[in-house]
Protein backbone atom coordinates (compact mmCIF):
# COMPACT_ATOMS: atom_id res chain seq x y z
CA UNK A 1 11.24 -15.58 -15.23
CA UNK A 2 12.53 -13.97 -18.46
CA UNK A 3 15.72 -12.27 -18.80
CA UNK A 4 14.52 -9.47 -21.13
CA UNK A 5 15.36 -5.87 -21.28
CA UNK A 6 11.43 -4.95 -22.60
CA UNK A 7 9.73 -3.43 -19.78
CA UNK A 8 6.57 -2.82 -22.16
CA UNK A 9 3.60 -3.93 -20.25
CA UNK A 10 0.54 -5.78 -21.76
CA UNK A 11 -2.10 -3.54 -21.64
CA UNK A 12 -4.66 -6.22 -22.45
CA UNK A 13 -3.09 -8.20 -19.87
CA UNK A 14 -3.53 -5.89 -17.22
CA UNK A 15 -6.98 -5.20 -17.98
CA UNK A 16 -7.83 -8.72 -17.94
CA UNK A 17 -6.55 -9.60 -14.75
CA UNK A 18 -8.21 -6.53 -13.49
CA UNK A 19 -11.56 -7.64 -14.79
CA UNK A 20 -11.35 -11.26 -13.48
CA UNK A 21 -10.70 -9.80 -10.33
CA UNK A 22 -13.80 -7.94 -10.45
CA UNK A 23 -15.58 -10.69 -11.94
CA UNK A 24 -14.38 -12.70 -8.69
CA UNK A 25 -15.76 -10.60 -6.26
CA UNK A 26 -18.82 -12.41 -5.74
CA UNK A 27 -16.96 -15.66 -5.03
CA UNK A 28 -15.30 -14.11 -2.85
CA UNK A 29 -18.02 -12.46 -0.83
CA UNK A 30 -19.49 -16.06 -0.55
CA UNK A 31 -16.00 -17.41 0.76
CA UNK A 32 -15.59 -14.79 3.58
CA UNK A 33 -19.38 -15.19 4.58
CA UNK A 34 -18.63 -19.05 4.70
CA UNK A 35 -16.15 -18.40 7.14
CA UNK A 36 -18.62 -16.31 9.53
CA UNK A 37 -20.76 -18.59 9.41
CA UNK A 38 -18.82 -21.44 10.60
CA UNK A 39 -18.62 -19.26 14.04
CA UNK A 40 -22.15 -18.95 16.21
CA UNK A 41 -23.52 -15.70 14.56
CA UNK A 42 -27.37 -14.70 14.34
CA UNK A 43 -28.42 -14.30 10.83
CA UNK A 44 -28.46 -10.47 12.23
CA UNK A 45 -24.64 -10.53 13.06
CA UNK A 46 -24.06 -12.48 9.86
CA UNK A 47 -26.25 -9.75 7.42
CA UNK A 48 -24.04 -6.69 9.88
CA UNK A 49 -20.29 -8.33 8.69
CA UNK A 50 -21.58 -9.29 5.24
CA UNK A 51 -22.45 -5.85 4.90
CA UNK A 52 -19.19 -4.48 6.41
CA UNK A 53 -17.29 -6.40 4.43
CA UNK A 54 -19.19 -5.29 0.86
CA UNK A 55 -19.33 -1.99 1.64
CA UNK A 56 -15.85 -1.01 2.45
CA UNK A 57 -14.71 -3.64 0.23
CA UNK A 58 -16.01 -2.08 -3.30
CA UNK A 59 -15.01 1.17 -4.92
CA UNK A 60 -11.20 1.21 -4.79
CA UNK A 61 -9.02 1.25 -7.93
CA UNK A 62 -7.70 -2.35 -7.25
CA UNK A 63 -4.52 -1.44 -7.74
CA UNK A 64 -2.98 -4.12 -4.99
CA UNK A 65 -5.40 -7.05 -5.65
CA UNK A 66 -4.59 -6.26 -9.20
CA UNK A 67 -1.10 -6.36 -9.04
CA UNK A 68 -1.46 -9.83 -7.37
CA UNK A 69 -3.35 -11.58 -10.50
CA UNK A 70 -1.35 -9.65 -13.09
CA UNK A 71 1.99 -10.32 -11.25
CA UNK A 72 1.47 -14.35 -11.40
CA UNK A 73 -0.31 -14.16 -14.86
CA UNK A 74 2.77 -12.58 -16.27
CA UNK A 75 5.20 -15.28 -15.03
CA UNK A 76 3.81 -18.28 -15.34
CA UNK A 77 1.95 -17.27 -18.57
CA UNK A 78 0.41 -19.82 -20.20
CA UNK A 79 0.64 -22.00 -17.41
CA UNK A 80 -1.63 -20.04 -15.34
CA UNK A 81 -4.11 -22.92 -14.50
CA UNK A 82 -7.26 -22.54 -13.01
CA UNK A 83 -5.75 -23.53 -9.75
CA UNK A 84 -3.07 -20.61 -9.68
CA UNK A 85 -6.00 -18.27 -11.01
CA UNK A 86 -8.03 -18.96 -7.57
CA UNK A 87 -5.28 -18.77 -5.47
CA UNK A 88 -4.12 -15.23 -7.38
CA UNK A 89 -7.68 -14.08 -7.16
CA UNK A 90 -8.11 -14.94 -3.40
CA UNK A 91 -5.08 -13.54 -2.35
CA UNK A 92 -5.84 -10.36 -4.59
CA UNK A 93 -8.74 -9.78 -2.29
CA UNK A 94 -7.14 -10.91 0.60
CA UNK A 95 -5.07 -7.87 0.09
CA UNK A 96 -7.77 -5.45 -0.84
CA UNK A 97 -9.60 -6.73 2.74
CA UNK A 98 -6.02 -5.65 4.18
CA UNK A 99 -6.15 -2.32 2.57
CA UNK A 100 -10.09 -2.26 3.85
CA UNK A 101 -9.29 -2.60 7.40
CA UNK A 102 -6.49 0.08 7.34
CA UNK A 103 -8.76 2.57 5.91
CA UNK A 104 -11.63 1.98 8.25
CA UNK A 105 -8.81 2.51 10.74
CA UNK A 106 -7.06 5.08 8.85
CA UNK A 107 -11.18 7.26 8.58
CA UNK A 108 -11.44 6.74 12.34
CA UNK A 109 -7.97 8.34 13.68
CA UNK A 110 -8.36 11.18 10.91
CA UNK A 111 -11.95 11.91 11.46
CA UNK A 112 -12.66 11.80 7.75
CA UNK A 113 -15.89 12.09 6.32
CA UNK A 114 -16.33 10.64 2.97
CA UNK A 115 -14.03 7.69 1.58
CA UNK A 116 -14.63 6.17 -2.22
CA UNK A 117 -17.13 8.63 -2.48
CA UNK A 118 -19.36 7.29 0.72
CA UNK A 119 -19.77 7.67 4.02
CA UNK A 120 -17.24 6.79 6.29
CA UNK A 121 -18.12 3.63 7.83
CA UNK A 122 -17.59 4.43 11.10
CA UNK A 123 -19.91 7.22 10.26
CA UNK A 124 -23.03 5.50 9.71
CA UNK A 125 -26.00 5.72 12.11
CA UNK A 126 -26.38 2.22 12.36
CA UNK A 127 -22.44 1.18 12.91
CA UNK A 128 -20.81 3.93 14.67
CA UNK A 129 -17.08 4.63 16.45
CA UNK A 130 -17.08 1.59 18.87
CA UNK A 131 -18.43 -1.18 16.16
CA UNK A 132 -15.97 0.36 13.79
CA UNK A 133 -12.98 0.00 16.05
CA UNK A 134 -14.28 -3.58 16.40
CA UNK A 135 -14.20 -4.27 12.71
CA UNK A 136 -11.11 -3.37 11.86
CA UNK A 137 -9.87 -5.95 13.81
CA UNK A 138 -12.65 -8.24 12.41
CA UNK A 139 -11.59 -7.23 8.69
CA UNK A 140 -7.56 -7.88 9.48
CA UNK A 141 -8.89 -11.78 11.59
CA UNK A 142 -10.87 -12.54 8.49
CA UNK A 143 -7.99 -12.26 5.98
CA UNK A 144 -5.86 -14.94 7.75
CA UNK A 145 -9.26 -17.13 8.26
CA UNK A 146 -9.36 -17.18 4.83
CA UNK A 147 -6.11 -17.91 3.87
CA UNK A 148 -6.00 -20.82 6.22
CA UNK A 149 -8.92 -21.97 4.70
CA UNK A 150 -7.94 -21.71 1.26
CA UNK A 151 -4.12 -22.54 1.48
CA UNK A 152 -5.06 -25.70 3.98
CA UNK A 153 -3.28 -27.75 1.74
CA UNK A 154 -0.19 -25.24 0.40
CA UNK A 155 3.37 -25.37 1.42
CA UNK A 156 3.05 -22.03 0.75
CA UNK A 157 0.30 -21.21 3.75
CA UNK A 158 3.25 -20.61 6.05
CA UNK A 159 5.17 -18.35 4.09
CA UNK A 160 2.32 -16.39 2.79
CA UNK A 161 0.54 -15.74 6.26
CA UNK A 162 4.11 -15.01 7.67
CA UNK A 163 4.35 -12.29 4.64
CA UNK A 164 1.20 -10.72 5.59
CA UNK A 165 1.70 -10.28 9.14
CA UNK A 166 5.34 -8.53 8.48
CA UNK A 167 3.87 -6.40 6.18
CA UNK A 168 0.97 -5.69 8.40
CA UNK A 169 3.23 -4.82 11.41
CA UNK A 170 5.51 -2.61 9.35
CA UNK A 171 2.14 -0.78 8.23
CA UNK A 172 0.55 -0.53 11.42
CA UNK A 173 3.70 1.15 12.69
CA UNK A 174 4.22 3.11 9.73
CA UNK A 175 0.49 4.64 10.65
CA UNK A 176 1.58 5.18 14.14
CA UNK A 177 4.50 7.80 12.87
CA UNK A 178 1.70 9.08 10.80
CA UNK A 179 -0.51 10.08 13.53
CA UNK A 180 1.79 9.92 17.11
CA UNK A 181 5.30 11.06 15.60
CA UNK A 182 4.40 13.68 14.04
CA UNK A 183 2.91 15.31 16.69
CA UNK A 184 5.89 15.74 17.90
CA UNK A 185 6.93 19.67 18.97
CA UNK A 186 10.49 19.06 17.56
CA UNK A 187 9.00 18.92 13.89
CA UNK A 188 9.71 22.25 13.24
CA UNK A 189 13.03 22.30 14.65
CA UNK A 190 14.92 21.42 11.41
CA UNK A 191 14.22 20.81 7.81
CA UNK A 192 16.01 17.42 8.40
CA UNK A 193 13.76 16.60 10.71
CA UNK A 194 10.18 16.53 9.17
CA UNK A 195 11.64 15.25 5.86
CA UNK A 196 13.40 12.40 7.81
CA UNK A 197 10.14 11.72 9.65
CA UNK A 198 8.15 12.00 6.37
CA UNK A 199 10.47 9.38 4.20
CA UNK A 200 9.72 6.89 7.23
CA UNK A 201 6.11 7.43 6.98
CA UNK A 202 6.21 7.12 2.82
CA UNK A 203 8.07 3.80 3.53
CA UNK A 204 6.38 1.79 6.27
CA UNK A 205 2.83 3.21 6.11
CA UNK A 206 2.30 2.79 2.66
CA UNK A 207 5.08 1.53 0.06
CA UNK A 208 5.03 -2.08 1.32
CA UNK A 209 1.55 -2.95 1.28
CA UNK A 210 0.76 -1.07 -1.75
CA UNK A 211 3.53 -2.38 -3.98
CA UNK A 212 5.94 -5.13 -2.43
CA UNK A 213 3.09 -7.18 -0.67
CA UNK A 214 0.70 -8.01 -4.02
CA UNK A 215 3.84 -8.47 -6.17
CA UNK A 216 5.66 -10.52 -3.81
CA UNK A 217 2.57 -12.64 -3.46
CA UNK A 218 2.34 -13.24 -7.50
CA UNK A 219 5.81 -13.75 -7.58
CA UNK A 220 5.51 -16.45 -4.46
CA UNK A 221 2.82 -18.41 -6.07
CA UNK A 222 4.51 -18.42 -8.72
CA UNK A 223 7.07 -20.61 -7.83
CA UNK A 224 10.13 -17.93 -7.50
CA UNK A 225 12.89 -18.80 -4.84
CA UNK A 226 13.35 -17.27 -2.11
CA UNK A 227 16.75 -16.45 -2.50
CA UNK A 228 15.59 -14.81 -6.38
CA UNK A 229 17.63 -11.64 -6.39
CA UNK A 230 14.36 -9.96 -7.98
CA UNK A 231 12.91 -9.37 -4.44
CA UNK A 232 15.56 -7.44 -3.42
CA UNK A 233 14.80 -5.17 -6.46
CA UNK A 234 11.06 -5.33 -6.03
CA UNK A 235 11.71 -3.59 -2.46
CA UNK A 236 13.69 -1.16 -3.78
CA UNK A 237 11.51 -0.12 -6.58
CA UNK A 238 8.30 -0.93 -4.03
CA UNK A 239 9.76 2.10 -1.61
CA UNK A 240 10.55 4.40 -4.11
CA UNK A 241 6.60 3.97 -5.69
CA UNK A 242 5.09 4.34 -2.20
CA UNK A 243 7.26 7.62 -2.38
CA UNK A 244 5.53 8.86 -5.34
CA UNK A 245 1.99 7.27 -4.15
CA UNK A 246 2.46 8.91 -0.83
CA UNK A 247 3.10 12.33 -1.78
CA UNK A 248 -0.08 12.18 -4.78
CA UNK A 249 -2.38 11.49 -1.87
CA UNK A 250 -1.04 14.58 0.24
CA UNK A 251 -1.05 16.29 -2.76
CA UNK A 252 -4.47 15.47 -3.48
CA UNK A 253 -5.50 15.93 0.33
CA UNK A 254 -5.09 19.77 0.24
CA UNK A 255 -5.29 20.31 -3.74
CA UNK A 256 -8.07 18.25 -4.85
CA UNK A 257 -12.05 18.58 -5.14
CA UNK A 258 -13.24 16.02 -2.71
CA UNK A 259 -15.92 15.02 -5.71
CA UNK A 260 -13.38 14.32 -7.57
CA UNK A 261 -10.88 12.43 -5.10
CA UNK A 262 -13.99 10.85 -3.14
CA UNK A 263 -12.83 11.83 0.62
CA UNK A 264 -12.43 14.87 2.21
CA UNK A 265 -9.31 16.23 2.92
CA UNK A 266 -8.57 16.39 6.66
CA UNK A 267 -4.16 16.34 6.85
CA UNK A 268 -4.18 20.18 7.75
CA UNK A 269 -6.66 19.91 10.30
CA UNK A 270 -4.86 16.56 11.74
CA UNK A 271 -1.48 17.92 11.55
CA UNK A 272 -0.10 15.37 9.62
CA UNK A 273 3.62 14.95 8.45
CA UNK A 274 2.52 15.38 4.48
CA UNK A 275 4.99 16.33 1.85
CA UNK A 276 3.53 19.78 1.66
CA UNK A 277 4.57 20.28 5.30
CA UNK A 278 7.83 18.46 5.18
CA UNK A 279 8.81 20.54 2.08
CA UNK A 280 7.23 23.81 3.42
CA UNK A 281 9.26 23.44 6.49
CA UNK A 282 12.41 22.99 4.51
CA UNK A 283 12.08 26.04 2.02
CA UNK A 284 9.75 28.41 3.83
CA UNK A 285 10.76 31.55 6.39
CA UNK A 286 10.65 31.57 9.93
CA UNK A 287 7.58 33.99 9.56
CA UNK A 288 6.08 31.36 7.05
CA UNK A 289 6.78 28.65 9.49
CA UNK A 290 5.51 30.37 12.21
CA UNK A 291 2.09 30.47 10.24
CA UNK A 292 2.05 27.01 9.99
CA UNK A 293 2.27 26.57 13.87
CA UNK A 294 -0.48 28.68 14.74
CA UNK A 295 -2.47 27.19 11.98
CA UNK A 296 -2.22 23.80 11.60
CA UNK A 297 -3.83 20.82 13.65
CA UNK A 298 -7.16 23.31 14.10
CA UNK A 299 -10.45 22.16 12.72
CA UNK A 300 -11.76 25.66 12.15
CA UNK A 301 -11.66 26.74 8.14
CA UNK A 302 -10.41 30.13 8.49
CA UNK A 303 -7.07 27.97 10.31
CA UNK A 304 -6.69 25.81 7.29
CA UNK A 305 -6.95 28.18 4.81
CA UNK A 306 -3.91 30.47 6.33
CA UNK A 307 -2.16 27.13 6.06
CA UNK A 308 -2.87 27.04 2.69
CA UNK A 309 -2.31 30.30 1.51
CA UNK A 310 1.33 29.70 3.18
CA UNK A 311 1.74 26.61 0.72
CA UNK A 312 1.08 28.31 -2.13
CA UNK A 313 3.20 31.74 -1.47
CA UNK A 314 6.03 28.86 -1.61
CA UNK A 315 5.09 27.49 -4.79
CA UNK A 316 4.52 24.23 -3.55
CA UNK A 317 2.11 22.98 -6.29
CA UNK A 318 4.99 23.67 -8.69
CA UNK A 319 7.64 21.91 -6.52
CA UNK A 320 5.21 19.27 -6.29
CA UNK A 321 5.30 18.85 -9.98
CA UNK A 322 9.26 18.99 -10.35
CA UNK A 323 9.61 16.81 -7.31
CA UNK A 324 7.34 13.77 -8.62
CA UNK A 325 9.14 14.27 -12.18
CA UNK A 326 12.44 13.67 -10.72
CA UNK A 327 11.04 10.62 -8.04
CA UNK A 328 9.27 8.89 -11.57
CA UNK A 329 12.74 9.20 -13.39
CA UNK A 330 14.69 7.58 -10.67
CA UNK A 331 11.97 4.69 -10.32
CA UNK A 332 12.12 4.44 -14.18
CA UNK A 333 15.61 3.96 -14.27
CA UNK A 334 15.41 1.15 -11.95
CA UNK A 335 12.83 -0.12 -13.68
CA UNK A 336 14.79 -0.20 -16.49
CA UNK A 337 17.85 -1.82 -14.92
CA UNK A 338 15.87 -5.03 -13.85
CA UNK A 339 16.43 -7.48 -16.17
CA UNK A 340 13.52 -9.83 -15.59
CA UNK A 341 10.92 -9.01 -18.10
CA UNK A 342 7.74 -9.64 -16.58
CA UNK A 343 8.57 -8.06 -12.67
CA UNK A 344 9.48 -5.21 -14.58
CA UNK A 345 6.63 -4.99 -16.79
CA UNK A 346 4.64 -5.01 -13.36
CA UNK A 347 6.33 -2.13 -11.98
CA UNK A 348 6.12 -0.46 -15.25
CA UNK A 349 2.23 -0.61 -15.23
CA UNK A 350 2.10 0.63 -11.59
CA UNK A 351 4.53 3.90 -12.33
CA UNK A 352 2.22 4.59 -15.46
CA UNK A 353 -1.24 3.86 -13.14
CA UNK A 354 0.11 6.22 -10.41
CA UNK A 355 1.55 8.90 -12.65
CA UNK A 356 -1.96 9.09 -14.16
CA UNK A 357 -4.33 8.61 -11.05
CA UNK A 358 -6.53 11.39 -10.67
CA UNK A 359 -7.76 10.16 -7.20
């Protein structure tokens, strides 16, 4: 790794990686339905998960399985072999199968009704709540099956299932604050409160799957050490940038056209701990908050509009902009401090991606 100050990321670079990794996709398809059918499946069972796995697989941004290719491409440069360029594309989509099954979870719990601009999965005729439930798990199983199958022979296999499974648990958890904690009837007891609840959610649910896990992974095939001081910085950036990511999609959730986003937003009606609530809570009146109560969690439009009409007495799209300026110049100036060129060309190209993501 390069001691360098220049945090200007290759452009080209990025877009490279990005395209391989599309370009891989069909490999990839062929290697997870290789490992169903080494189980006793019907060729009906087999066509159902191939399926599954295509169609919730395909119209993300690839940000994460991105961040995976372009992470080891940028340290080992020109010595990115073929060899490290399979292992960086499989665990690229290892990662984006990760971020598959959470979402099929994620669509379930939420009761949302579009995602990437289709159907929810568990909303198709021919799949339904019960199969759904059944293939997230099935999603999650096959990521480690193929890991095992194609790290067999890696000293690394340990270490990088190990990875996945920590990051998976503080996740999982992370989604269980999202949807259990804040429930909870002491929310809107205390400004402290909600924004405490909401930096926990920004933190496990989404800012170590989305950013540490892929660029640990690069950095771990790689070669880096263990003991490299840059992961400690990586995780420090990594939470901040699942900060901003967090509060874009809640953002997004109550502000944006759901043809332009691709899902319907559904946080109001779910009562979820978003940064519009945790920040409404801190600045808005007890008459204001009381609004919110009587609103919020209720399916009914009329409900989610009040809601909404609350948010924007308090300016909150304007806070939202002054409050995402201020989060990208901290994580800039971290950025900035890390003196290894190529992590921090990484995390460079995934501030500027999120800072202009439209959905």
């Amino acid at each position: 790794m390069t001691d360098n100050n220049d945090t200007s990321p290759s452009a080209e670079l990025i877009a490279s990686c990005n395209d391989r990794l599309t370009r891989f996709l069909p490999s990839f398809l062929e290697i997870a339905t290789n490992v169903i059918k080494a189980h006793d499946v019907s060729e009906k069972d087999l066509e159902y998960y191939s399926h599954a796995i295509q169609y919730n697989l395909q119209g993300g941004k690839l940000i994460r399985g991105t961040l995976v290719v372009s992470t080891a491409r940028s340290i080992l440069g020109e010595g990115m072999t073929e060899h490290y360029w399979h292992q960086a594309l499989v665990l690229g989509w290892c990662v984006e199968l990760l971020q598959t099954a959470f979402l099929v979870a994620d669509d379930i719990m939420d009761k949302s009704v579009m995602r990437r601009s289709n159907i929810c999965w568990y909303m198709l005729p021919t799949v339904g709540v019960s199969n759904a439930v059944n293939d997230t798990m099935f999603l999650n199983t096959l990521l480690h099956r193929i890991l095992s199958d194609q790290f067999n022979e890696s000293s690394q296999l340990i270490t990088l299932m190990n990875l996945f499974t920590e990051v998976s648990m503080i996740t999982i958890l992370g989604q269980h604050m999202d949807t259990y904690d804040a429930m909870d009837a002491t929310l809107f007891d205390t400004p402290t409160e909600a924004t405490s609840l909401y930096y926990r959610i920004c933190k496990n649910k989404t800012s170590y799957y989305t950013f540490f896990l892929p660029i640990k992974l690069g950095m771990i095939i790689s070669g880096i050490d263990p003991g490299n001081i840059n992961y400690s910085k990586l995780e420090s950036v990594s939470s901040l940038l699942g900060h901003l990511f967090q509060a874009q999609d809640d953002y997004m959730d109550c502000y944006v056209d759901p043809g332009c986003s691709g899902k319907e937003g559904t946080d109001i009606q779910t009562r979820k701990c978003t940064w519009l609530l945790a920040t409404a809570i801190h600045v808005g009146s007890k008459s204001q908050l009381q609004t919110i109560k009587e609103n919020i969690g209720k399916d009914d439009a009329s409900n989610v509009e009040a809601v909404k009409r609350v948010y924007n007495d308090l300016r909150l799209p304007h806070l939202f902009k002054v409050y995402t300026q201020d989060l990208k110049c901290n994580i800039q100036r971290q950025i900035n401090d890390i003196k290894c060129r190529e992590l921090a060309a990484v995390l460079q190209w995934s501030l500027d991606t999120i800072m202009n993501r439209k959905k």
